[in-house]
N, C-alpha and C. Protein backbone atom coordinates (compact mmCIF):
# COMPACT_ATOMS: atom_id res chain seq x y z
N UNK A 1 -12.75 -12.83 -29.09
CA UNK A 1 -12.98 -14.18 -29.58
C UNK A 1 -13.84 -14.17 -30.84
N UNK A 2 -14.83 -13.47 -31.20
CA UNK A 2 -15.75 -13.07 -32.29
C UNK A 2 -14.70 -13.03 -33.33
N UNK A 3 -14.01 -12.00 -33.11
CA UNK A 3 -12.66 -11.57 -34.33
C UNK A 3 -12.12 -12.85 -34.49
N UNK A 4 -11.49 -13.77 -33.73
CA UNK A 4 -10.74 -14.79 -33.91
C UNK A 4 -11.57 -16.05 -34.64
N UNK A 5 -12.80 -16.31 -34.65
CA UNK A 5 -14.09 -16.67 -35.13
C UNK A 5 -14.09 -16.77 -36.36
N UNK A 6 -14.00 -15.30 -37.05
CA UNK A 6 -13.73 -15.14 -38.19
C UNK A 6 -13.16 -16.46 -39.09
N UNK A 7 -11.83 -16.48 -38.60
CA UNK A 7 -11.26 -17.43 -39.20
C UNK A 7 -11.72 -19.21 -39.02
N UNK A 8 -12.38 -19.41 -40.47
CA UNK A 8 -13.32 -20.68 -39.92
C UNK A 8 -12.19 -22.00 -39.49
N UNK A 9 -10.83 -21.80 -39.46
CA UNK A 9 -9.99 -22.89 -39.31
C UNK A 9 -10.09 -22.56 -37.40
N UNK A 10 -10.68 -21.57 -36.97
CA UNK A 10 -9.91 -20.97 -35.33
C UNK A 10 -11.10 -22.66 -34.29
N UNK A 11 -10.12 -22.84 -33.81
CA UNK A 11 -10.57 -23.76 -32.67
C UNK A 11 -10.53 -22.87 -30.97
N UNK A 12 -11.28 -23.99 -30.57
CA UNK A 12 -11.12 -23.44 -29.19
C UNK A 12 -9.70 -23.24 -28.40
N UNK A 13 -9.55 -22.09 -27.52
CA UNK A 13 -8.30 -22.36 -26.93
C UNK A 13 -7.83 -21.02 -26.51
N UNK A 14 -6.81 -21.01 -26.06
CA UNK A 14 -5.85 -19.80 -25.62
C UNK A 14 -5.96 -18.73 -26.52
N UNK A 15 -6.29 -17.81 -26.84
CA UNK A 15 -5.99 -16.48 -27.27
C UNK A 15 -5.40 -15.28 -26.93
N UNK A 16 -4.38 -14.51 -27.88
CA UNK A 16 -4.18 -13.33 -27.04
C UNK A 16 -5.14 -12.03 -28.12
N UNK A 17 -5.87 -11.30 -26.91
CA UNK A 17 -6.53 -10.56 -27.47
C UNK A 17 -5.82 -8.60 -27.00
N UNK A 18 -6.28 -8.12 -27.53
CA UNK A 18 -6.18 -6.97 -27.34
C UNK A 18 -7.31 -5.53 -27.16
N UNK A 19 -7.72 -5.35 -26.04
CA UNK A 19 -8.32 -4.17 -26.25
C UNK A 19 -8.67 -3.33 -26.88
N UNK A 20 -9.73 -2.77 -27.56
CA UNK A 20 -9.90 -1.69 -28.37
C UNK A 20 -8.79 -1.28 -29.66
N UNK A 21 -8.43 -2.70 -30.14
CA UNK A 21 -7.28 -3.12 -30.81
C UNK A 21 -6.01 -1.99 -30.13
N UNK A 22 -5.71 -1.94 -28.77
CA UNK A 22 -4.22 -1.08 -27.95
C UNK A 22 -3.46 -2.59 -28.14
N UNK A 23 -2.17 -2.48 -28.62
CA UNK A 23 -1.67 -3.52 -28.87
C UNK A 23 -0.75 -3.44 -27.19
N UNK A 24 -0.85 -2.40 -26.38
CA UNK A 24 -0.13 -2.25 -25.06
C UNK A 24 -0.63 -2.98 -24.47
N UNK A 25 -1.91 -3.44 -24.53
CA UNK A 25 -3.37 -4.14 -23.38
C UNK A 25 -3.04 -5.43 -24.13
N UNK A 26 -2.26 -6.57 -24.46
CA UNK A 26 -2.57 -7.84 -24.67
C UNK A 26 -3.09 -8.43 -23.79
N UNK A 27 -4.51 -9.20 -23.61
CA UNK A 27 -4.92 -10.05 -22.50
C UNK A 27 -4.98 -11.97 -22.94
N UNK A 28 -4.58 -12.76 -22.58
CA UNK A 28 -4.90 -14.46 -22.46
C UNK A 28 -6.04 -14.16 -22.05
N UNK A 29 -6.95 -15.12 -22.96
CA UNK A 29 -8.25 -15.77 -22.71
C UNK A 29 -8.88 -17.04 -23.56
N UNK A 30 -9.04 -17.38 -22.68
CA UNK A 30 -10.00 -18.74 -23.95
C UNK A 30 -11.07 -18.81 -24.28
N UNK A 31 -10.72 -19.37 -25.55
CA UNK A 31 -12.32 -19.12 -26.91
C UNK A 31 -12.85 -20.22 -27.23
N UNK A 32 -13.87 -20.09 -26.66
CA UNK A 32 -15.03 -21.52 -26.71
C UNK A 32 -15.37 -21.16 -28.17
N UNK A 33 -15.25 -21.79 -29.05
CA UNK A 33 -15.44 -21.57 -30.49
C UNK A 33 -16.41 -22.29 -31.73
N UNK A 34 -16.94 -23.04 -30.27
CA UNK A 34 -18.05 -24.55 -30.48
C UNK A 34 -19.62 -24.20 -30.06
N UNK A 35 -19.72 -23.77 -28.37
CA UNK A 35 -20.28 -23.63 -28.03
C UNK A 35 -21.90 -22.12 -28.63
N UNK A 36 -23.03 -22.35 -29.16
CA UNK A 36 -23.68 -21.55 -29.54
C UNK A 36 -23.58 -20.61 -30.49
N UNK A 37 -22.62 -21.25 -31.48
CA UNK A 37 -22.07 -20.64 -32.53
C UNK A 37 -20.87 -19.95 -32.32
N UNK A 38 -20.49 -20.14 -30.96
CA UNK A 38 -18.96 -19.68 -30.91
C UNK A 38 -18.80 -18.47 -30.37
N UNK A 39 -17.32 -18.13 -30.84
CA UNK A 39 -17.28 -16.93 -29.90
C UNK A 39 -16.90 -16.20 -28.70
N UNK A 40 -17.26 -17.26 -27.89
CA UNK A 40 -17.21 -16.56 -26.31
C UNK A 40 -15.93 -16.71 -25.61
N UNK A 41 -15.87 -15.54 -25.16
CA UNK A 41 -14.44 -15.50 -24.10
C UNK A 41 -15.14 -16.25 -22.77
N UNK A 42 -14.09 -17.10 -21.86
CA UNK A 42 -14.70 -18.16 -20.49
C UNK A 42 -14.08 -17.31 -19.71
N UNK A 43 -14.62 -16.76 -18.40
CA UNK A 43 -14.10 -16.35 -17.38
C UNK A 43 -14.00 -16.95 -16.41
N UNK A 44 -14.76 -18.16 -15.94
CA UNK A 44 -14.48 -19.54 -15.23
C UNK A 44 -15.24 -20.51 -15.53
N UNK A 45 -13.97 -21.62 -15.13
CA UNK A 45 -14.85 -22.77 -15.49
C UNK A 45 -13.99 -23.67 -14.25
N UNK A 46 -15.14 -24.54 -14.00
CA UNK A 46 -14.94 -25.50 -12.69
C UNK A 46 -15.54 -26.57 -13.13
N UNK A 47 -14.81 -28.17 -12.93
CA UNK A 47 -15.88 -28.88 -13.56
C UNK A 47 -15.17 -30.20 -12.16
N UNK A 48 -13.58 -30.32 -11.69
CA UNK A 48 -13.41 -31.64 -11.17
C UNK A 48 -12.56 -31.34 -10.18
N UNK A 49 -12.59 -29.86 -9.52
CA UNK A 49 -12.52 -29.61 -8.32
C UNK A 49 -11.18 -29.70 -7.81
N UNK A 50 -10.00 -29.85 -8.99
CA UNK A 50 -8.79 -29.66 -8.29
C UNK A 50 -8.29 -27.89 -8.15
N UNK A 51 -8.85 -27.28 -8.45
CA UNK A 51 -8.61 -25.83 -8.14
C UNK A 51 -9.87 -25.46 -6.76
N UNK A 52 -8.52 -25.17 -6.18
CA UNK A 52 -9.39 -24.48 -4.79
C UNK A 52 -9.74 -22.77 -5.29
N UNK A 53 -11.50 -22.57 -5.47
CA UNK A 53 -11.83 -21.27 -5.90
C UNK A 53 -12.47 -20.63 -4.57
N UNK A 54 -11.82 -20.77 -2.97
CA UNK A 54 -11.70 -20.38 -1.73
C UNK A 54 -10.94 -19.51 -1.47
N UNK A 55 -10.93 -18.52 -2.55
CA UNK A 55 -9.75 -17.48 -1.99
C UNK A 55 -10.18 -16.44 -1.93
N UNK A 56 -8.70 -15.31 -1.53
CA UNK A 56 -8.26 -14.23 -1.06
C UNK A 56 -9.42 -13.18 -2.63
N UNK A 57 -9.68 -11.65 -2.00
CA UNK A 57 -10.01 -10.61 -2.30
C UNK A 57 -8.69 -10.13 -3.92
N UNK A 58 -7.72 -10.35 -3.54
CA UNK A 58 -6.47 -10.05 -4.48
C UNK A 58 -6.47 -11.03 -5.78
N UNK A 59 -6.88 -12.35 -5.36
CA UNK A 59 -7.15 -13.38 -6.20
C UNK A 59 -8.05 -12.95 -7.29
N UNK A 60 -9.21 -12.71 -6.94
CA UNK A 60 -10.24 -12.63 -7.20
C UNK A 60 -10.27 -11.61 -8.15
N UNK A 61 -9.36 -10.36 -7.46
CA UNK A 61 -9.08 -9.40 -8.83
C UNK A 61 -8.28 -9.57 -10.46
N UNK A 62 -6.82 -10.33 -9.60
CA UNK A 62 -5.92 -10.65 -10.64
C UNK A 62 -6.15 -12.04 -11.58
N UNK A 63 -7.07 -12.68 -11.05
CA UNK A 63 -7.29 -14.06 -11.32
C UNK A 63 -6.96 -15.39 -11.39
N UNK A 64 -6.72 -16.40 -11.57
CA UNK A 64 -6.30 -17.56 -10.94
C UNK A 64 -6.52 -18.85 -11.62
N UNK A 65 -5.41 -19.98 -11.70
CA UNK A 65 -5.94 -21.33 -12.82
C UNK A 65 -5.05 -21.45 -13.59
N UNK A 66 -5.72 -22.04 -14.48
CA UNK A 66 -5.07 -22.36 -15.63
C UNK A 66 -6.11 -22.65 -16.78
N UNK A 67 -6.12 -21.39 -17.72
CA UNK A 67 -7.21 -21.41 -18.87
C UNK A 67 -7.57 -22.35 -19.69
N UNK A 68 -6.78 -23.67 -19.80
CA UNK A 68 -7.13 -24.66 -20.27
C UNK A 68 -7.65 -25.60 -19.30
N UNK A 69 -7.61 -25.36 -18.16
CA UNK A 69 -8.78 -26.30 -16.91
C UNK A 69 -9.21 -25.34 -16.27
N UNK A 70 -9.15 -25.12 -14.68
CA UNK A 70 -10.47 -24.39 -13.79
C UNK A 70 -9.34 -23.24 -13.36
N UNK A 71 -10.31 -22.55 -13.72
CA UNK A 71 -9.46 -20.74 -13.37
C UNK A 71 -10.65 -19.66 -13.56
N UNK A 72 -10.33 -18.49 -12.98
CA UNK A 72 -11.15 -17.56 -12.71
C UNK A 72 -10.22 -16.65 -13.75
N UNK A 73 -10.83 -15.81 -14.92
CA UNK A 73 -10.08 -15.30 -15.47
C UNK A 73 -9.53 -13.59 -14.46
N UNK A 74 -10.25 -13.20 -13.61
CA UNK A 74 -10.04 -12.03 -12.65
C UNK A 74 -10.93 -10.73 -13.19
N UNK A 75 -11.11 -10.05 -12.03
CA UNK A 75 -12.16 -8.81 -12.06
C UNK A 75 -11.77 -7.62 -12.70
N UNK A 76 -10.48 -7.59 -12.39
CA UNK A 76 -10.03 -6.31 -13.43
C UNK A 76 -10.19 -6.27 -15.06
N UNK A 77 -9.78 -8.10 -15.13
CA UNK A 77 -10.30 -7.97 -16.80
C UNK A 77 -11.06 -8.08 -16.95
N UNK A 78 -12.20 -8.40 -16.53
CA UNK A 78 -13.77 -8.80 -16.80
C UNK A 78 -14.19 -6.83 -16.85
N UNK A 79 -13.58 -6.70 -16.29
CA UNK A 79 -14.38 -5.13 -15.95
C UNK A 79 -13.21 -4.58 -17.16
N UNK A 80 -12.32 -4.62 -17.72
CA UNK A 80 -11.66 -4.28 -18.48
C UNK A 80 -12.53 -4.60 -19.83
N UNK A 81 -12.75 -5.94 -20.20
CA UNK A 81 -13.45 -6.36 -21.27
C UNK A 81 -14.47 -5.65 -21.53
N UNK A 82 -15.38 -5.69 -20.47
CA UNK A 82 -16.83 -5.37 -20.73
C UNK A 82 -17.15 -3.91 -20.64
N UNK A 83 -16.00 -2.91 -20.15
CA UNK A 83 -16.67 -2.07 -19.85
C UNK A 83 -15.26 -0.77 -20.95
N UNK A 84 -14.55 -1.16 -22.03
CA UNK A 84 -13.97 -0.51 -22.39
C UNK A 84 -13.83 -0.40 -24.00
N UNK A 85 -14.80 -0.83 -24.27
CA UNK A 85 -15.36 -1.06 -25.55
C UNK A 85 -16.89 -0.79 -25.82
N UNK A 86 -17.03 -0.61 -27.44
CA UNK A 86 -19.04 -0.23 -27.66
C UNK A 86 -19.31 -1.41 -27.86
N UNK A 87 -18.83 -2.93 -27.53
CA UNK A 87 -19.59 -3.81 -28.07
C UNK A 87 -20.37 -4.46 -26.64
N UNK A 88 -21.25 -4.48 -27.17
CA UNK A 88 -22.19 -5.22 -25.88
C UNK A 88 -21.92 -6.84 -25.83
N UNK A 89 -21.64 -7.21 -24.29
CA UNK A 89 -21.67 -8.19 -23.98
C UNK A 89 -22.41 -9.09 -23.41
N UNK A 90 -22.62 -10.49 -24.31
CA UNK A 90 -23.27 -11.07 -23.44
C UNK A 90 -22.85 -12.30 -22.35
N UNK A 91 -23.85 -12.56 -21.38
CA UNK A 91 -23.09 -14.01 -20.78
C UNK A 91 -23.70 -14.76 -21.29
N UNK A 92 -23.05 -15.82 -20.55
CA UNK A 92 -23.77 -17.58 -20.93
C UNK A 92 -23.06 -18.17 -19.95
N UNK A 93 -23.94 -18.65 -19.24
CA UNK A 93 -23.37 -19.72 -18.03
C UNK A 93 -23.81 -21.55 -18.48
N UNK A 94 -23.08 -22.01 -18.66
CA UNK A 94 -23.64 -23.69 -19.12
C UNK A 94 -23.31 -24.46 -17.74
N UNK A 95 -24.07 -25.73 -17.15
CA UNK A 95 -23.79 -26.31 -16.68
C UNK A 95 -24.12 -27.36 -16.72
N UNK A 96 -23.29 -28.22 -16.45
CA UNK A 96 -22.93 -29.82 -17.13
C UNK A 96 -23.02 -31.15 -15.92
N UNK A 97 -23.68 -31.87 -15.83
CA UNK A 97 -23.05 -33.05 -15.57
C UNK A 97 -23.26 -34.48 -16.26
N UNK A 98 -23.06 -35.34 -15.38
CA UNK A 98 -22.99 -36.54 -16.44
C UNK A 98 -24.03 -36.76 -17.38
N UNK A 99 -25.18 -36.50 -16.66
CA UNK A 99 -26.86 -36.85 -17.78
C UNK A 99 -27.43 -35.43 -18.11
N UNK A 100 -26.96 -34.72 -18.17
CA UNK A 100 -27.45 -33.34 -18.39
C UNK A 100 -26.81 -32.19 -18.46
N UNK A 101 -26.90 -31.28 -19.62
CA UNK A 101 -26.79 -29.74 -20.00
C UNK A 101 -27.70 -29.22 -20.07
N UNK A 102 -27.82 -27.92 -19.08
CA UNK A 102 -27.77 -26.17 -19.39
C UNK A 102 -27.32 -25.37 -19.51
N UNK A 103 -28.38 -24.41 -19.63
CA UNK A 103 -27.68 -23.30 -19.96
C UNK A 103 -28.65 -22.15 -19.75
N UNK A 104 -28.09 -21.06 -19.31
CA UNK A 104 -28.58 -19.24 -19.47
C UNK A 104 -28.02 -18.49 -19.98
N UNK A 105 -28.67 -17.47 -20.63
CA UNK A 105 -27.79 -16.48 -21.25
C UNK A 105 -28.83 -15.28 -21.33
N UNK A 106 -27.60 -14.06 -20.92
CA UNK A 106 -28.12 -12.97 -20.46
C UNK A 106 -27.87 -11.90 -21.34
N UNK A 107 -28.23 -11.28 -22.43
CA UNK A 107 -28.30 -10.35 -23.39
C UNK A 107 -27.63 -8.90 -23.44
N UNK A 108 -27.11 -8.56 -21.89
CA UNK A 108 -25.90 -7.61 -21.49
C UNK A 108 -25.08 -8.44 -20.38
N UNK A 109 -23.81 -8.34 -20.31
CA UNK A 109 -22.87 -8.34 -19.46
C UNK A 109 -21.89 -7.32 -19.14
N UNK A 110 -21.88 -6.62 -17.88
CA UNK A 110 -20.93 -5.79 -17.66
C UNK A 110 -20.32 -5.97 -15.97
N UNK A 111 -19.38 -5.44 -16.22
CA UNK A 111 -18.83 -5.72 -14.43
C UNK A 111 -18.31 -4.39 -14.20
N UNK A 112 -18.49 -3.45 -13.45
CA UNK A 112 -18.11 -2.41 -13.02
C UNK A 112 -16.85 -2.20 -12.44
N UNK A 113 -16.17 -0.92 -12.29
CA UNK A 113 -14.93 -1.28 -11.81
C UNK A 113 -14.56 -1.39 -10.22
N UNK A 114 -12.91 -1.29 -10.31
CA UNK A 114 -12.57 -1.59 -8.73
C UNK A 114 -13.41 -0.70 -7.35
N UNK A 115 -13.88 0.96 -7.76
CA UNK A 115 -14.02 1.86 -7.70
C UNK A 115 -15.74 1.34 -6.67
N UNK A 116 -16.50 0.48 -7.93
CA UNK A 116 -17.74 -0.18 -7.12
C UNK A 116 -17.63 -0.97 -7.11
N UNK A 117 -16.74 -1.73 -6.45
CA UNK A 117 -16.26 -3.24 -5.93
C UNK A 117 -16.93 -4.24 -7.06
N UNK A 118 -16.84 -4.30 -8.39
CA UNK A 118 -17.00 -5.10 -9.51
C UNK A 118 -18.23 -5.22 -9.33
N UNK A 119 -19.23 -4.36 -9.35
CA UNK A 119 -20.58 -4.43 -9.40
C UNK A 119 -21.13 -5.39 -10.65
N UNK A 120 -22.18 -6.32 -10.65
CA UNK A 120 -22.56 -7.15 -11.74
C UNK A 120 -23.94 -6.37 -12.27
N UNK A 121 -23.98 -6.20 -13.48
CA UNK A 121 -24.78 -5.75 -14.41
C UNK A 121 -25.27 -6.85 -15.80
N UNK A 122 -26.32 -7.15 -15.39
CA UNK A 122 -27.03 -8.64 -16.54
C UNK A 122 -28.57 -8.25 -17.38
N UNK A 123 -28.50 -8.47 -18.38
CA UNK A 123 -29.96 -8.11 -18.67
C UNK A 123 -30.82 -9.12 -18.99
N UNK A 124 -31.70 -8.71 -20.08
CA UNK A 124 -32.73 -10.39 -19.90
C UNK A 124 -32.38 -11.66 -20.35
N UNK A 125 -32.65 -12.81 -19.67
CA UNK A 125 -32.58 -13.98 -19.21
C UNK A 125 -33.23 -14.75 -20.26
N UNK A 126 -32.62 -15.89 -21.10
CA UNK A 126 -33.42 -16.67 -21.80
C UNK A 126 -32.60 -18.07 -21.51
N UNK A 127 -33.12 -19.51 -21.50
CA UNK A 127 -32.21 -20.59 -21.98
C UNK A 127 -33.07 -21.59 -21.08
N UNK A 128 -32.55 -22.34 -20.52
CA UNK A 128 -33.49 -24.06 -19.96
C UNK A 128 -33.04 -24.17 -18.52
N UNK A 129 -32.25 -23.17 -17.95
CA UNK A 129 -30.89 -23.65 -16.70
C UNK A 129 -31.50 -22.86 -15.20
N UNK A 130 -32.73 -22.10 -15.68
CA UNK A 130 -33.21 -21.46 -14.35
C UNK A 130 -32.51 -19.95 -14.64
N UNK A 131 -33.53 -18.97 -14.40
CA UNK A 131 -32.68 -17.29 -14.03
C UNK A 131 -32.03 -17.32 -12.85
N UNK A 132 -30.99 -17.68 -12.63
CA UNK A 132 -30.14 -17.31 -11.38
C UNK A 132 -29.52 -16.35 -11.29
N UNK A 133 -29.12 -15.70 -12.40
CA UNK A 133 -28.41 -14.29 -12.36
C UNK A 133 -28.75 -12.96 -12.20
N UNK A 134 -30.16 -12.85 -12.39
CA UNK A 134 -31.05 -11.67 -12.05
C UNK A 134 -31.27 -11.06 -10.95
N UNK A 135 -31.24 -12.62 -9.83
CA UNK A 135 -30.80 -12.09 -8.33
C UNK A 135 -29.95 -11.47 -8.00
N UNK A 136 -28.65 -11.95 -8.71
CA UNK A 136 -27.50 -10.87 -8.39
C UNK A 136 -27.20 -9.55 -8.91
N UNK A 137 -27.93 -9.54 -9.48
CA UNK A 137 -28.47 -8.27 -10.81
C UNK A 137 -27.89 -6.59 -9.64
N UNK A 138 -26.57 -6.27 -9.87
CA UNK A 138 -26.54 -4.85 -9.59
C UNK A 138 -25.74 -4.85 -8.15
N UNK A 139 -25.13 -6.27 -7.75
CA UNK A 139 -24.60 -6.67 -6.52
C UNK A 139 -23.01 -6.37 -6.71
N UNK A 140 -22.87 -6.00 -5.59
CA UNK A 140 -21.11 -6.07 -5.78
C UNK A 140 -20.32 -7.78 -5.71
N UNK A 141 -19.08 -7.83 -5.97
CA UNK A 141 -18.48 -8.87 -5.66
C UNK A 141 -17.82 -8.67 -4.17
N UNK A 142 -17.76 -10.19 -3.44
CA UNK A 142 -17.54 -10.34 -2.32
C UNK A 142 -17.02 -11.62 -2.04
N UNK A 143 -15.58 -11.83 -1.39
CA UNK A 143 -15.15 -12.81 -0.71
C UNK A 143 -14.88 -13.04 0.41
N UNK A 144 -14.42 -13.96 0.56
CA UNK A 144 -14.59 -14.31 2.44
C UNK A 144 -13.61 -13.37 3.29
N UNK A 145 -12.66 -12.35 2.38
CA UNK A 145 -12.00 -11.50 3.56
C UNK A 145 -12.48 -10.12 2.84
N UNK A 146 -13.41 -9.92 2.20
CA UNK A 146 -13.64 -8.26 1.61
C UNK A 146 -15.23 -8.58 1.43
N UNK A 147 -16.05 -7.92 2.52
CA UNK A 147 -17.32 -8.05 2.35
C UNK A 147 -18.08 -7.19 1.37
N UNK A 148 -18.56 -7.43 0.67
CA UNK A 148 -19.52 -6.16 0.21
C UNK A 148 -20.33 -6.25 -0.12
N UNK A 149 -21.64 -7.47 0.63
CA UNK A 149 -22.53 -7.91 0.56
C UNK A 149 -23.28 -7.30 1.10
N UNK A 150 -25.01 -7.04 0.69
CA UNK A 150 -26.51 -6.25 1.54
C UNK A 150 -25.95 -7.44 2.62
N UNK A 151 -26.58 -8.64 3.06
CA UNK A 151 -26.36 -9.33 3.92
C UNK A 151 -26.00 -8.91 5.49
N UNK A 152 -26.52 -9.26 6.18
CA UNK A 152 -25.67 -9.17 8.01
C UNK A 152 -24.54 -10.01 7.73
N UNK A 153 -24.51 -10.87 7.64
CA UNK A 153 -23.31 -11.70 7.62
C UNK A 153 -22.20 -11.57 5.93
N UNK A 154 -21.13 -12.36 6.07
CA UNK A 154 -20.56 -12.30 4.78
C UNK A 154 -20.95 -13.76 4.17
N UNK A 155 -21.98 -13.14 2.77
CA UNK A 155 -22.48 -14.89 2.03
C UNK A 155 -21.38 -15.62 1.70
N UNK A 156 -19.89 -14.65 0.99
CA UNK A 156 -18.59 -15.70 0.60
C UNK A 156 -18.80 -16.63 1.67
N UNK A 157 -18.62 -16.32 2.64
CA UNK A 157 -18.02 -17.28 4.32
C UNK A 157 -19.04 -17.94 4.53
N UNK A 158 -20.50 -18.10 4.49
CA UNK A 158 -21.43 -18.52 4.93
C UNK A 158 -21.49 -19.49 3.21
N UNK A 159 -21.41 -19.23 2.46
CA UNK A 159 -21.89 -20.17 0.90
C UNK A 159 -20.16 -20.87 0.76
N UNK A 160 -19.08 -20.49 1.43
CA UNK A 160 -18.06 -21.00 1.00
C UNK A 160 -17.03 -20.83 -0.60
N UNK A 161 -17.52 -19.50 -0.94
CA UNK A 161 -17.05 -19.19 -2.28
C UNK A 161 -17.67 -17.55 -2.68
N UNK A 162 -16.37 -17.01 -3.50
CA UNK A 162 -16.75 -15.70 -3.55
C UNK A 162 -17.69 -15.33 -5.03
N UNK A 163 -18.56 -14.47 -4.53
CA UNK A 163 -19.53 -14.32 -6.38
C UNK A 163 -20.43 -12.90 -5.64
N UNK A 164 -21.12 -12.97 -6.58
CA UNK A 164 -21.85 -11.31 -6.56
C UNK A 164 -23.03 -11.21 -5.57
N UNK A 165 -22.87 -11.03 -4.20
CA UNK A 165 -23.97 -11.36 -3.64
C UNK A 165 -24.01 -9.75 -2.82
């Protein structure tokens, strides 16, 4: 999305990008091109709850939605993105409602592969939205039928949604 940036006419939206410029690896993603000077590839966004994000372990890998409303972009590419290239990634999580925006943003992003069940890797924390991500700092991903939570119990099933716990 940075590359696509470039071009000061590029709006937000659908992109096809490519890996380590491998023109074999084309991936869809969308480019927030507004937000903090732009830039950023979205790996989910949820805002009005017609996507059920209650799913399956397989989901979760391949991903799910529709990139112009609420979809999970999936773990293989996130761990594809972040972890197959020298450019360092960062996050940014914003959250919105009617009288109010935040936001965090974390100065590395990486997701590990299938191998350590998409382990989350974040570094330091700056923005107005609370450090919430530091907790999960080094956690695998886990949904309600593939545990791989420290936890006695499974948090997907107990919080009702799968994330890095």
């Amino acid at each position: 999305c940075s590359q696509a940036q470039q071009d000061r006419d590029a709006s937000s939206g659908v992109y096809t990008i490519y890996l380590n410029g491998d023109g074999s690896r084309p991936m869809q993603v969308y480019c927030d091109m507004t937000t903090d000077g732009g830039g950023w590839i979205v790996f989910q966004r949820r805002s009005t709850g017609e996507v059920d994000f209650y799913k399956r372990w397989k989901n979760y890998v391949e991903g799910f939605g529709d990139p112009t409303g609420e979809f999970w972009l999936g773990l293989d590419k996130l761990h594809n993105l972040t972890s197959s290239s020298p450019i360092r990634y960062e996050l940014r999580v914003d959250l919105r409602t009617a009288t109010e925006s935040v936001y965090a943003v974390y100065d590395f992003f990486q997701v590990a592969s299938s191998r350590d069940r998409y382990r989350l890797s974040v570094g330091n924390y700056r923005g107005n939205a609370g450090d919430a991500m530091t907790y999960h700092n080094g956690w695998k991903f886990t949904t309600w039928d593939r545990d791989n939570d420290v936890a006695l119990s499974n948090c997907a099933l107990t919080h009702h949604g799968a994330w890095w716990y």
